[in-house]
N, C-alpha and C. Protein backbone atom coordinates (compact mmCIF):
# COMPACT_ATOMS: atom_id res chain seq x y z
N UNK A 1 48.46 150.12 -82.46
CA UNK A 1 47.40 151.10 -82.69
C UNK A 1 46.60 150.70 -83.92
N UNK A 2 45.38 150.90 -83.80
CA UNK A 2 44.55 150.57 -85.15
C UNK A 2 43.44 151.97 -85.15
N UNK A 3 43.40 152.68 -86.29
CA UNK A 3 42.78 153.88 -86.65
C UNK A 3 41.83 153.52 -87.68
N UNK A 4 40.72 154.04 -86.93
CA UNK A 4 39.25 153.57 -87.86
C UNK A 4 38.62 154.89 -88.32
N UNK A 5 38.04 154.58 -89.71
CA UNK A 5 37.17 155.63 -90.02
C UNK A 5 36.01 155.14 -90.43
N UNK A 6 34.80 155.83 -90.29
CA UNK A 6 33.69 155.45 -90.23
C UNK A 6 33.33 156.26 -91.56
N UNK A 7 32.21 155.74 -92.47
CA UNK A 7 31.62 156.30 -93.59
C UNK A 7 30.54 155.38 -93.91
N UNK A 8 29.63 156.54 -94.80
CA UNK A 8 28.00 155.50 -95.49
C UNK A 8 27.06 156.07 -94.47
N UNK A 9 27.44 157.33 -93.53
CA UNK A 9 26.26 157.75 -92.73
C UNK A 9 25.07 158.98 -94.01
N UNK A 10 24.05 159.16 -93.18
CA UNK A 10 23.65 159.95 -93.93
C UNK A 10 21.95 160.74 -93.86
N UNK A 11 21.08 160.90 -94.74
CA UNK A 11 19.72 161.21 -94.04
C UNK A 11 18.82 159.84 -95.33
N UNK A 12 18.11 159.40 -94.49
CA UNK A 12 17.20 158.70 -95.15
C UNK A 12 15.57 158.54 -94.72
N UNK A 13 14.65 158.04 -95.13
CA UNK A 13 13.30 158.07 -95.08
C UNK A 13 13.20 156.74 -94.18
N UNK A 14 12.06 156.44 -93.55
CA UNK A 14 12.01 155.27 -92.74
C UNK A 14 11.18 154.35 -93.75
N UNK A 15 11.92 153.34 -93.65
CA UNK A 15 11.67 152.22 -94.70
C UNK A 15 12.97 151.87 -95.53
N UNK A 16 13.90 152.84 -95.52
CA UNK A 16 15.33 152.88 -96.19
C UNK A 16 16.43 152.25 -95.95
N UNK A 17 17.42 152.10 -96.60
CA UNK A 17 18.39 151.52 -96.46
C UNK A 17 19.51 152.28 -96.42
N UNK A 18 20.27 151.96 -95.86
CA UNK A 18 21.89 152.25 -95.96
C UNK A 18 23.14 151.43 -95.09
N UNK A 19 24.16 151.62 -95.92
CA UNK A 19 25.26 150.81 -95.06
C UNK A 19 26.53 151.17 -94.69
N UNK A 20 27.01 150.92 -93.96
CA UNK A 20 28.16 152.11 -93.36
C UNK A 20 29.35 150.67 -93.24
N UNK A 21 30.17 151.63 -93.37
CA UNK A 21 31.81 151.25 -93.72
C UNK A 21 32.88 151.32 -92.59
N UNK A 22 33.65 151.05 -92.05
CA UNK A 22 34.51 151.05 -91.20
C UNK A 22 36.15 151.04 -91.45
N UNK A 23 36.80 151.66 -92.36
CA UNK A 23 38.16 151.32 -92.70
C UNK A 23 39.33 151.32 -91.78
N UNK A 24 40.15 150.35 -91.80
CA UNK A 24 41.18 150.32 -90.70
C UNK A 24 42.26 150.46 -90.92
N UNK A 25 43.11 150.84 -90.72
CA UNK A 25 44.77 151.34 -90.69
C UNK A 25 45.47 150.83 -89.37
N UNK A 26 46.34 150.72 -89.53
CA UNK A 26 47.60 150.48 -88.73
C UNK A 26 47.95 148.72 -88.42
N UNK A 27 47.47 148.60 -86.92
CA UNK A 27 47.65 147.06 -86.76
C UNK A 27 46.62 145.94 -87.30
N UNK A 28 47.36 145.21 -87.46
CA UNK A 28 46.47 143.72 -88.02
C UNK A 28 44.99 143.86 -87.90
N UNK A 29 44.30 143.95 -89.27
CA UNK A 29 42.67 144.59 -89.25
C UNK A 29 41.97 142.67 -88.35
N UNK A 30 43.07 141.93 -88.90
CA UNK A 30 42.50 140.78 -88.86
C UNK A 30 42.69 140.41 -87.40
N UNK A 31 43.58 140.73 -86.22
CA UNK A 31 43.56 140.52 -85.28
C UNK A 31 42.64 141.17 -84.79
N UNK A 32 41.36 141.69 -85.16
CA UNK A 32 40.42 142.77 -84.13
C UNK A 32 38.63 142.01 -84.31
N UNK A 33 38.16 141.50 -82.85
CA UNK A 33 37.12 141.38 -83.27
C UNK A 33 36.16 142.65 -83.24
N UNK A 34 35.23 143.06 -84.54
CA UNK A 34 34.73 144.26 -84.49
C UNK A 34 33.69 144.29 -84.18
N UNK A 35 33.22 145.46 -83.76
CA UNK A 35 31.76 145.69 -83.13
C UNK A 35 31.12 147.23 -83.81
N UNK A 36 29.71 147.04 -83.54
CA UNK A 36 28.91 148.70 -84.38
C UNK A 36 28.61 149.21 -82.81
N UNK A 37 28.36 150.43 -82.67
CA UNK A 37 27.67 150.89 -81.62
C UNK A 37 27.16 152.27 -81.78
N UNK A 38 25.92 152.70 -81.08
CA UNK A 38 25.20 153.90 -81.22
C UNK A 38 24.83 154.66 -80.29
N UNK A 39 24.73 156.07 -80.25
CA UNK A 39 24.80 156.81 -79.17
C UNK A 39 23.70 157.77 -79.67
N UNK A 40 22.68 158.08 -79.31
CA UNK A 40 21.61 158.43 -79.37
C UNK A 40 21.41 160.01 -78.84
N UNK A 41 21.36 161.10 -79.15
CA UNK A 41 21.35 162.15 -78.71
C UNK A 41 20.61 161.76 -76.94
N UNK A 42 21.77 162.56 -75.47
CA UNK A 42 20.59 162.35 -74.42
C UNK A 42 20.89 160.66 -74.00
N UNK A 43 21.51 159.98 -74.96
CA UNK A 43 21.45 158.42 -74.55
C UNK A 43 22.71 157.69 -74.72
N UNK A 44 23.28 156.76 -73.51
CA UNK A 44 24.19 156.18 -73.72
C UNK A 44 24.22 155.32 -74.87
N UNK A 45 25.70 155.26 -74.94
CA UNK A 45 26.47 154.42 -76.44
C UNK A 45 25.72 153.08 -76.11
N UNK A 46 25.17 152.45 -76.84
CA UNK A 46 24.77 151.15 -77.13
C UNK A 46 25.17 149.92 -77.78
N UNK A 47 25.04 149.00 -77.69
CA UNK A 47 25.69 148.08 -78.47
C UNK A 47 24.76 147.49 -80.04
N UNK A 48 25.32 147.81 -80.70
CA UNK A 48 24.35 146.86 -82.34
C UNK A 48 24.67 145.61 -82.42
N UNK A 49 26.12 145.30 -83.02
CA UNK A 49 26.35 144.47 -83.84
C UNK A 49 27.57 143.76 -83.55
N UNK A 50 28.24 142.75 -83.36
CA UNK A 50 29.58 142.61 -83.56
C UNK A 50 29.84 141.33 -84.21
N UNK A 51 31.41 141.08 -84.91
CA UNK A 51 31.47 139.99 -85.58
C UNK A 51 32.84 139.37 -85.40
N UNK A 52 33.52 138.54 -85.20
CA UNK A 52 34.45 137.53 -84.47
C UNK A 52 35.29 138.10 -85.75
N UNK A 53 36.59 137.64 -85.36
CA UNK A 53 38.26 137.74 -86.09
C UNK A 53 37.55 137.41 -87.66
N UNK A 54 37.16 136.25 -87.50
CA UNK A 54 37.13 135.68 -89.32
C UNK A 54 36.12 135.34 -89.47
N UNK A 55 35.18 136.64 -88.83
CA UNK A 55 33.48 136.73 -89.46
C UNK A 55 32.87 135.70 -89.20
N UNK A 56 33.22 134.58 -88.80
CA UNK A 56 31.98 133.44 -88.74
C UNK A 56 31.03 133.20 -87.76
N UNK A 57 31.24 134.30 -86.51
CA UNK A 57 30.69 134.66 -85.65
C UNK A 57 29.54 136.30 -85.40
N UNK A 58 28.66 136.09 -85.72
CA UNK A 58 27.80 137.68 -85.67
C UNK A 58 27.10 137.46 -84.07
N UNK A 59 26.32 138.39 -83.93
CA UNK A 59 25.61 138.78 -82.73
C UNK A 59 24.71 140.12 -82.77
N UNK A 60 23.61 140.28 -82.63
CA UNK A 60 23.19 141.42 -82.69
C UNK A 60 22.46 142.05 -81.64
N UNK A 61 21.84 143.30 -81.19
CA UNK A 61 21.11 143.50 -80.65
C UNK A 61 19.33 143.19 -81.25
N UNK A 62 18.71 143.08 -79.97
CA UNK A 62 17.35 142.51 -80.44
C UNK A 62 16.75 143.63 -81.21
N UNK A 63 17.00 145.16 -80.81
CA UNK A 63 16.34 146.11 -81.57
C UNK A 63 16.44 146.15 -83.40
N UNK A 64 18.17 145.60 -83.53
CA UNK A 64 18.20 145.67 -84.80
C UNK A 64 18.40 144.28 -85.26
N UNK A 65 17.82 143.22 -84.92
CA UNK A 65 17.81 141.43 -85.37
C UNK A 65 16.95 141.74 -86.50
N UNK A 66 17.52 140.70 -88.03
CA UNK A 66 16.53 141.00 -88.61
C UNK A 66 16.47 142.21 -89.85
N UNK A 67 17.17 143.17 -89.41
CA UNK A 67 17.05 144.57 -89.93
C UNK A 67 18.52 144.99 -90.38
N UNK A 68 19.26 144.63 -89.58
CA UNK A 68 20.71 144.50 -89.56
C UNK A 68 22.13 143.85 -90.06
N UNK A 69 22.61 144.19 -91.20
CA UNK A 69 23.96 142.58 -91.09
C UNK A 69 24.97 142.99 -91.14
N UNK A 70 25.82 142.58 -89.97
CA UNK A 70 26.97 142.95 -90.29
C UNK A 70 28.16 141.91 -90.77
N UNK A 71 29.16 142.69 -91.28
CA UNK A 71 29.89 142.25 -92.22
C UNK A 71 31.55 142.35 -92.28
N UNK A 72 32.45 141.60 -92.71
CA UNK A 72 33.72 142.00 -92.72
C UNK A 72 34.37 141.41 -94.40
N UNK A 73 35.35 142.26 -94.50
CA UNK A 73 36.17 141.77 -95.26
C UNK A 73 38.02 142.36 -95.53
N UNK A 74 38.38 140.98 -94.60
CA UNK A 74 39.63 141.47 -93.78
C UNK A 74 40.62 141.44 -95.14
N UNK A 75 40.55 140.95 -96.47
CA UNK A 75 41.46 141.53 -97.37
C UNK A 75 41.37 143.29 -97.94
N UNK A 76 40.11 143.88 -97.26
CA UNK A 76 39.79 145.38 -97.76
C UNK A 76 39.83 146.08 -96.29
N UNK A 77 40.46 145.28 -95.38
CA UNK A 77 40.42 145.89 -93.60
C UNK A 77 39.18 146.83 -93.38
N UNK A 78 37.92 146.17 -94.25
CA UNK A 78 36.93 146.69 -93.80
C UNK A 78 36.08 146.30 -92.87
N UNK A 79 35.25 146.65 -92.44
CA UNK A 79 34.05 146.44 -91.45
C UNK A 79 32.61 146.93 -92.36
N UNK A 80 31.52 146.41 -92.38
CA UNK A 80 30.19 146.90 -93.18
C UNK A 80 28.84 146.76 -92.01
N UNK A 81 27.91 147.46 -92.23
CA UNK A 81 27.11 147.53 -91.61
C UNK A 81 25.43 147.70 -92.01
N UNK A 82 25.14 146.51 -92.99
CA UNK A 82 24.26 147.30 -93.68
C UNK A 82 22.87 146.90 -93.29
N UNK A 83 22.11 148.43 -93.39
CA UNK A 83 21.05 148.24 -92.62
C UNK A 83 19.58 148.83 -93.12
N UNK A 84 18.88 147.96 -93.15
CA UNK A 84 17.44 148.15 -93.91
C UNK A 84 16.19 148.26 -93.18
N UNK A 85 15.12 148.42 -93.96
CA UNK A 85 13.77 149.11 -92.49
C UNK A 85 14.20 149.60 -91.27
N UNK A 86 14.95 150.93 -92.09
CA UNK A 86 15.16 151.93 -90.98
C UNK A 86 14.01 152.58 -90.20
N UNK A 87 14.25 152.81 -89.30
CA UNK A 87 13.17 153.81 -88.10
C UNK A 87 13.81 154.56 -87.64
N UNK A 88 12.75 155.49 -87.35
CA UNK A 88 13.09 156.94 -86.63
C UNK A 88 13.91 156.53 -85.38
N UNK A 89 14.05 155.77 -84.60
CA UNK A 89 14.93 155.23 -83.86
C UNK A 89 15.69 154.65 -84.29
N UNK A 90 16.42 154.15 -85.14
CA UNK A 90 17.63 154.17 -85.48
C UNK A 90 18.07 155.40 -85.43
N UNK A 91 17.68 156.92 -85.18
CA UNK A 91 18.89 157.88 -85.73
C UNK A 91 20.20 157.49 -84.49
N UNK A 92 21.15 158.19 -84.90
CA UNK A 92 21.93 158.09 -83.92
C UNK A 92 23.50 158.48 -84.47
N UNK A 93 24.39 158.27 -83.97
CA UNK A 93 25.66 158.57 -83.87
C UNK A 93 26.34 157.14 -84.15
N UNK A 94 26.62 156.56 -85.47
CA UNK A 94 27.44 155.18 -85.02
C UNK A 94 28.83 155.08 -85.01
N UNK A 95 29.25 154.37 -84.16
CA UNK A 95 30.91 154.07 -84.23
C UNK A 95 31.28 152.51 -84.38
N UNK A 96 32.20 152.39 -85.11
CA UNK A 96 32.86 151.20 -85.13
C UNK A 96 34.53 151.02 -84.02
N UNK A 97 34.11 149.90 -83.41
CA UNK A 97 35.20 149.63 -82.73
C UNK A 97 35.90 148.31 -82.70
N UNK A 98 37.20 148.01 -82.42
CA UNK A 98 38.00 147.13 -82.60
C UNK A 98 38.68 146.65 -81.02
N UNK A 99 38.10 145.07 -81.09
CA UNK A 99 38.75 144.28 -79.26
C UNK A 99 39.85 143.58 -80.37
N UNK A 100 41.16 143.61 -79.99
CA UNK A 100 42.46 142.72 -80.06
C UNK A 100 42.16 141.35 -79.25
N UNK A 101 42.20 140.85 -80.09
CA UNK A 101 41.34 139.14 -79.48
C UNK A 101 42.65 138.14 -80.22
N UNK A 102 42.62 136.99 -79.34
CA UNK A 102 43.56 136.17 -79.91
C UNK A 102 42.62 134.99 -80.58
N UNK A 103 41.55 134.77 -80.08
CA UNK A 103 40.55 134.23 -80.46
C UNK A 103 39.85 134.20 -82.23
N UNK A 104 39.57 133.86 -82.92
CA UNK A 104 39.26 133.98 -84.24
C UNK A 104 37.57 133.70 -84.45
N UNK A 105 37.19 133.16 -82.85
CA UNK A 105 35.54 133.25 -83.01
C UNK A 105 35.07 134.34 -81.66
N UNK A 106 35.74 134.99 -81.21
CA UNK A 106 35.50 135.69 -79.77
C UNK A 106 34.33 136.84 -80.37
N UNK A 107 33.30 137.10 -79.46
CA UNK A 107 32.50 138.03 -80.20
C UNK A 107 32.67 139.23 -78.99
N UNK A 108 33.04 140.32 -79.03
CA UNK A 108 32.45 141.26 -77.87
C UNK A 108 31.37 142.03 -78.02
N UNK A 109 30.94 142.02 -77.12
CA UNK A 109 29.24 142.40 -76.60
C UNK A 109 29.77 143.95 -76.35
N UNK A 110 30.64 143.89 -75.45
CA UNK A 110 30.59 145.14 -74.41
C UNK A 110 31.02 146.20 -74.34
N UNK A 111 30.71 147.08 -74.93
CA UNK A 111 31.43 148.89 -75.07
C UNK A 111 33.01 149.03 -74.49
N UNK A 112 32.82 148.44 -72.89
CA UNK A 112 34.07 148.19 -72.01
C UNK A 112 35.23 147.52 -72.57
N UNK A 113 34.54 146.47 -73.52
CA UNK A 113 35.70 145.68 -73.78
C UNK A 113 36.32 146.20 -75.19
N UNK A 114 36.32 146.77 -75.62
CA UNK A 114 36.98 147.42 -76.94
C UNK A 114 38.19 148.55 -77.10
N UNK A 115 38.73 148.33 -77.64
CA UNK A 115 40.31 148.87 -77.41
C UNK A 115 40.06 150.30 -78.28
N UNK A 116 39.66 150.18 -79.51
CA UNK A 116 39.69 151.47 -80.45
C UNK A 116 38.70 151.65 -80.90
N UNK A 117 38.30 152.86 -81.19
CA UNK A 117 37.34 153.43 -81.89
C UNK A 117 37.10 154.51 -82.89
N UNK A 118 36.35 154.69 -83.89
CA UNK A 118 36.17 155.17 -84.67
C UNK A 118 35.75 157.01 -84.19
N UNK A 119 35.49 157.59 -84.79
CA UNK A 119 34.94 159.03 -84.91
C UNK A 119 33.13 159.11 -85.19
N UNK A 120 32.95 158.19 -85.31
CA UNK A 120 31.47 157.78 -85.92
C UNK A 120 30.85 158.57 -87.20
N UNK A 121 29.60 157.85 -87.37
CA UNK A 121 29.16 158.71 -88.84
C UNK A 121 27.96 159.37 -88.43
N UNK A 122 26.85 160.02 -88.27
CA UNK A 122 25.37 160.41 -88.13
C UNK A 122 24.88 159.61 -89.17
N UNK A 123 23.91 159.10 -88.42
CA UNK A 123 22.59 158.07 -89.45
C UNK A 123 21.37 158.76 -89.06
N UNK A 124 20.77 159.71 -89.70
CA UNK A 124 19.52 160.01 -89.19
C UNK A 124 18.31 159.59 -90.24
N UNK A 125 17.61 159.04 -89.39
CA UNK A 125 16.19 158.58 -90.40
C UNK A 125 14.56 159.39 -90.02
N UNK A 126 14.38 159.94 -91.00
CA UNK A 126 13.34 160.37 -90.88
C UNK A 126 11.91 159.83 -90.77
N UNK A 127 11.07 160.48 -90.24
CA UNK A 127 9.55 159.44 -90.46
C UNK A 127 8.62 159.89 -91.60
């Protein structure tokens, strides 16, 4: 079992920044490749961001390329997400989730493929 909590959500202006946190408990933070994802009031969970076992692998969605970086640092079993020239579309619901990969560059894309998940944070950006 691996138990995530999500934090760093919040209200900001469009043009703003903020970055959200992912802390992990239980099994090996380092066996999990992690992923961001967002659920949009009205709109399915989406995919952002994800990053391989030992980070050397990212991937993003095209909406947030650019705008987006995500981040790990498996001695603080964290996950980071930090994200700048926000838009009113960014608001949303984000969650962090964790695929058990044996792989150390495996990236998952896919909502389906993820074992655990977070509670998410609200990111709402204003215009």
């Amino acid at each position: 079992q691996v138990q995530l909590v999500e934090s760093g959500g919040g209200l900001v202006q469009a043009g703003g920044s903020l970055r959200l946190s992912c802390a992990a408990s239980g099994r090996t933070f380092s066996s999990c490749a992690m992923g961001w994802f967002r659920q949009a009031p009205g709109k399915e969970r989406e995919f952002v961001a994800a990053i391989s076992r030992s980070g050397g692998s990212t991937y993003y969605a095209d909406s947030v390329k650019g705008r987006f970086t995500i981040s790990r640092d498996n001695a603080k079993n964290t996950v980071y997400l930090q994200m700048n020239s926000l838009e009113p579309e960014d608001t949303a619901v984000y969650y962090c989730a964790c695929k058990s990969s044996s792989s150390r560059y495996y990236i998952a894309r896919s909502k389906s493929e993820y074992d655990y998940w977070g509670q998410g944070t609200q990111v709402t950006v204003s215009s």
